[in-house]
N, C-alpha and C. Protein backbone atom coordinates (compact mmCIF):
# COMPACT_ATOMS: atom_id res chain seq x y z
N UNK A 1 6.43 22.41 -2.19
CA UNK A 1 7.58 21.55 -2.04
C UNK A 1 8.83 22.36 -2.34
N UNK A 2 9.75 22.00 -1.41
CA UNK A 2 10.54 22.85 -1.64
C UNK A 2 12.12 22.67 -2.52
N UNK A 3 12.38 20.84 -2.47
CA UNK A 3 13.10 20.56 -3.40
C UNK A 3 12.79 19.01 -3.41
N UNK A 4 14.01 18.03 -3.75
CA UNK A 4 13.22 16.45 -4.40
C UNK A 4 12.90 15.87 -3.60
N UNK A 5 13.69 16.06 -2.58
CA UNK A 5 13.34 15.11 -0.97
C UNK A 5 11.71 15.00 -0.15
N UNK A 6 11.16 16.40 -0.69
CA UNK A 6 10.19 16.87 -0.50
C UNK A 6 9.03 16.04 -1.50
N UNK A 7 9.70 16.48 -2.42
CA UNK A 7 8.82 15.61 -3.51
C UNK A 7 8.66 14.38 -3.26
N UNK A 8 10.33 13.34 -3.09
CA UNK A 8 9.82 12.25 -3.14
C UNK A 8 9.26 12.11 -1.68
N UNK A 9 9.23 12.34 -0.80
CA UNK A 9 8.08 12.17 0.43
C UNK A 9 6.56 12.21 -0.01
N UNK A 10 6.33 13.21 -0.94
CA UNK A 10 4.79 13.48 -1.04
C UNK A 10 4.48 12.06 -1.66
N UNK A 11 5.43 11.96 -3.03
CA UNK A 11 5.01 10.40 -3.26
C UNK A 11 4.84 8.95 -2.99
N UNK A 12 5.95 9.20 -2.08
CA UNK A 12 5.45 8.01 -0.76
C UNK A 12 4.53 7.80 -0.32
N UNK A 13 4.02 9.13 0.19
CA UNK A 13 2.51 9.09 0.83
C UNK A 13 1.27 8.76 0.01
N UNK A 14 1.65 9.39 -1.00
CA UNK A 14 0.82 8.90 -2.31
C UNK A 14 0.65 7.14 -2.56
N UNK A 15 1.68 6.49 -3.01
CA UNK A 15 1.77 5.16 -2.84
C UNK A 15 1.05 4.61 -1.70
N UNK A 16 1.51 4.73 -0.36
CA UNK A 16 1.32 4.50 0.81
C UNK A 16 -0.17 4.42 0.94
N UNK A 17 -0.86 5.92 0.22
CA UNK A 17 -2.02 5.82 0.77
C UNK A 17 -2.81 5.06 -0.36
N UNK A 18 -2.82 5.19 -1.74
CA UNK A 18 -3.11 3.74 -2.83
C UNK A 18 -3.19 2.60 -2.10
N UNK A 19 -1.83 1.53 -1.58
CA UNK A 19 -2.01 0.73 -1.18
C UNK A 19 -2.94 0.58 0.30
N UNK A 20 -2.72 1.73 0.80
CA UNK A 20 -3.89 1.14 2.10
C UNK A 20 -5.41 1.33 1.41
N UNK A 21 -6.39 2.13 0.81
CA UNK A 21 -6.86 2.08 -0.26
C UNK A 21 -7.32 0.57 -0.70
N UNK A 22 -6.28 0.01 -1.34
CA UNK A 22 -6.46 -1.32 -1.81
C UNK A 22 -6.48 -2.35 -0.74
N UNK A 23 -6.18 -2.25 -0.05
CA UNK A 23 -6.09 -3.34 1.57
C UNK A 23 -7.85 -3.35 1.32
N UNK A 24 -8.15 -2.14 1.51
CA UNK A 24 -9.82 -2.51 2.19
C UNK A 24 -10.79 -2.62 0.68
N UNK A 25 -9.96 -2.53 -0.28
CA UNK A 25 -11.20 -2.87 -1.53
C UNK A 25 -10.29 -3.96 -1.88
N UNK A 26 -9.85 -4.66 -1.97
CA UNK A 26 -9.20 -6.14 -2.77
C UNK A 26 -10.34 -6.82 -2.12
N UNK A 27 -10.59 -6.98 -0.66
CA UNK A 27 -10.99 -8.58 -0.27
C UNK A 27 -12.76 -8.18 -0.87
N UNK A 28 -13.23 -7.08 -0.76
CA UNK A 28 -14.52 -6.62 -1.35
C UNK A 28 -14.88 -7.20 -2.94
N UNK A 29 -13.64 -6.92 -3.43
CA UNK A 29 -13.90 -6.87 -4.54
C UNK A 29 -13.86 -8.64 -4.82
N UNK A 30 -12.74 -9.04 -4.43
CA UNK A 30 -12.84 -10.53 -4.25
C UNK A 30 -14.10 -11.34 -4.08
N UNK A 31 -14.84 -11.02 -3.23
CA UNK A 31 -15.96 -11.27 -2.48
C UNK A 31 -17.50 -11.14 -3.68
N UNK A 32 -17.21 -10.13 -3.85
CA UNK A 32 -18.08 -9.87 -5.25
C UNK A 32 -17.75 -10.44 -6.59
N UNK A 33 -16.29 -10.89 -6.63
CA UNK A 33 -16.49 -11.52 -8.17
C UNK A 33 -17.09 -12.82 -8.26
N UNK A 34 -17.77 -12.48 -9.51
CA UNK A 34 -18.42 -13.88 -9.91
C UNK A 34 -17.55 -14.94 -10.92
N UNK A 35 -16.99 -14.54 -11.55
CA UNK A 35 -15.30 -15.39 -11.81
C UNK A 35 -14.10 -15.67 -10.64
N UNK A 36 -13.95 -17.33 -10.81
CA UNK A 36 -13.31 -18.05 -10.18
C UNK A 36 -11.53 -17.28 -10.02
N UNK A 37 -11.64 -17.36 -11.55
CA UNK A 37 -9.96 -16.84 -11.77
C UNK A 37 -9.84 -15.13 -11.60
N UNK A 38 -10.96 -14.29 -11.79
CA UNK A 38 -10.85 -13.18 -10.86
C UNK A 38 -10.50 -13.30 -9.32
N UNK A 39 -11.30 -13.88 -8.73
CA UNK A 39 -11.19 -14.06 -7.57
C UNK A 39 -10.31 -14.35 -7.04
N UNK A 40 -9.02 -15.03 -7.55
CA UNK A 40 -8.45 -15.88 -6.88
C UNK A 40 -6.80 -14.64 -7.43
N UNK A 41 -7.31 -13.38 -8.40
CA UNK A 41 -6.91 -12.86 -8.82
C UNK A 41 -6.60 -12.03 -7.81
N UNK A 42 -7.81 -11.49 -7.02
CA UNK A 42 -7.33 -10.16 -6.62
C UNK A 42 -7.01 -10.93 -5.06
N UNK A 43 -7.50 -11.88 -4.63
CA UNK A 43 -7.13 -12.02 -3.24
C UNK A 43 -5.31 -12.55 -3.72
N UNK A 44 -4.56 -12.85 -4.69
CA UNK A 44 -3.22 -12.80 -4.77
C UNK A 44 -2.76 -11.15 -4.71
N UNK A 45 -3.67 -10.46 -5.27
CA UNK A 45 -3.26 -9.27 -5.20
C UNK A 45 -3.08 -8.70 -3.47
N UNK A 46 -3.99 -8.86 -2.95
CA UNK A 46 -4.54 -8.78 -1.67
C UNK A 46 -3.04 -8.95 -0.52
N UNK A 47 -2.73 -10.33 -0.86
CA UNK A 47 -1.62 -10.80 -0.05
C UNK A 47 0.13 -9.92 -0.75
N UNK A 48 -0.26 -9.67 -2.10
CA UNK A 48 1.23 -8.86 -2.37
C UNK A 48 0.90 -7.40 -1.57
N UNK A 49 -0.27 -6.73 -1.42
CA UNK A 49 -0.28 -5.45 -0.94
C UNK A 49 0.39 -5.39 0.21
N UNK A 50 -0.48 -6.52 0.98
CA UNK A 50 -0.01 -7.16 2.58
C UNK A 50 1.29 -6.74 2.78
N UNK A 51 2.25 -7.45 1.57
CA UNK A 51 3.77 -7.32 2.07
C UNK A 51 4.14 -6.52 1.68
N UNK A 52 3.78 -5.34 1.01
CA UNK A 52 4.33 -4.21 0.62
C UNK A 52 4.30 -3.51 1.92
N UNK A 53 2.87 -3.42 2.61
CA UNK A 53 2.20 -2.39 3.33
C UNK A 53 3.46 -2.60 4.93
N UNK A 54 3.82 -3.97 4.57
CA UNK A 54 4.76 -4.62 5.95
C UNK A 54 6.05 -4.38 5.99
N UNK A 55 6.35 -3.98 4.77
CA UNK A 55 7.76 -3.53 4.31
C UNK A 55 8.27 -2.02 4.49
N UNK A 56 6.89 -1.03 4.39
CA UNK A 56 7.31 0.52 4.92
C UNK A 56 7.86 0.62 5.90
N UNK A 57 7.10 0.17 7.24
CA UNK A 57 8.30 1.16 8.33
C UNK A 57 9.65 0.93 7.90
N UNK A 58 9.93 -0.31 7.79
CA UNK A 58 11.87 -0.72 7.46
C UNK A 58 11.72 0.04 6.58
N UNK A 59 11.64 0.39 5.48
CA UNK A 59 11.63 1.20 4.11
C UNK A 59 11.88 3.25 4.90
N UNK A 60 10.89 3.29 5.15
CA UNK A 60 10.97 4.45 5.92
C UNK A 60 11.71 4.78 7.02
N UNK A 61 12.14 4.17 7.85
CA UNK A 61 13.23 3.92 8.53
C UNK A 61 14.50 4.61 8.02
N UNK A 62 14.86 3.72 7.09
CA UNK A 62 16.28 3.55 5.85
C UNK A 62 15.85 5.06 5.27
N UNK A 63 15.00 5.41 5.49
CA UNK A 63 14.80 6.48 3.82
C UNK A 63 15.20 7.59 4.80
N UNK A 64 14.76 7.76 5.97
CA UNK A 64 15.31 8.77 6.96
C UNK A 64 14.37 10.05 6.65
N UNK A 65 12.87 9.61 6.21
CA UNK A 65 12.15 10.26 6.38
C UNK A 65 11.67 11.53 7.21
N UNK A 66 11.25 12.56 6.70
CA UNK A 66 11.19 13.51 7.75
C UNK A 66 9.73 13.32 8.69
N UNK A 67 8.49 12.98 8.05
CA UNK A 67 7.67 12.43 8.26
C UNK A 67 7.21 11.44 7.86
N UNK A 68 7.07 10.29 8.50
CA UNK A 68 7.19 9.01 8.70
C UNK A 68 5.62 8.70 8.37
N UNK A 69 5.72 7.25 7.71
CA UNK A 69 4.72 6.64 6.85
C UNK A 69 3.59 5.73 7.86
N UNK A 70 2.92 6.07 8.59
CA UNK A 70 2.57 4.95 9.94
C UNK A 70 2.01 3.55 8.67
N UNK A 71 1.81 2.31 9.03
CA UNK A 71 1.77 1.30 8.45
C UNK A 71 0.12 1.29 8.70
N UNK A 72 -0.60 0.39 7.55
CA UNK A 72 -2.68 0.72 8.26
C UNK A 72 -2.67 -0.08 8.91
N UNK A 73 -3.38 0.00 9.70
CA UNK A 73 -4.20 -0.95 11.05
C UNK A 73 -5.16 -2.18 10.13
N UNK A 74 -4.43 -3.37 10.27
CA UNK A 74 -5.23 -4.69 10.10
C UNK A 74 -6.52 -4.82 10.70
């Protein structure tokens, strides 16, 4: 990396790729809990990822990224 801009890109991607990550283990994990209030835990979690994951391109857009964040495939 060559200075912060750099940096903060890598961490984007970092984030970026966490939350897609969690897209495909929330509803799993949901699915498997045997507590009610787990369950109902992570599929809220599930739907905040959703709008995070919907919010990058505009986010990346604005940020004037040098390489751009593609959004995961539903």
């Amino acid at each position: 990396m060559k200075n912060l801009k750099d940096l903060f890109e890598h961490q984007l991607k970092d984030l970026y790729s966490a939350e897609t990550q969690l897209l495909k283990a929330l509803p799993k994990m949901a699915e498997n809990a045997s507590d009610a209030k787990l369950k109902k835990a992570f599929e809220a979690h599930l739907k905040e990822t959703e709008t995070h994951q919907h919010a990058w391109p505009k986010f990346v857009r604005n940020s004037k990224l040098n390489q751009p964040v593609k959004p995961a495939k539903q």
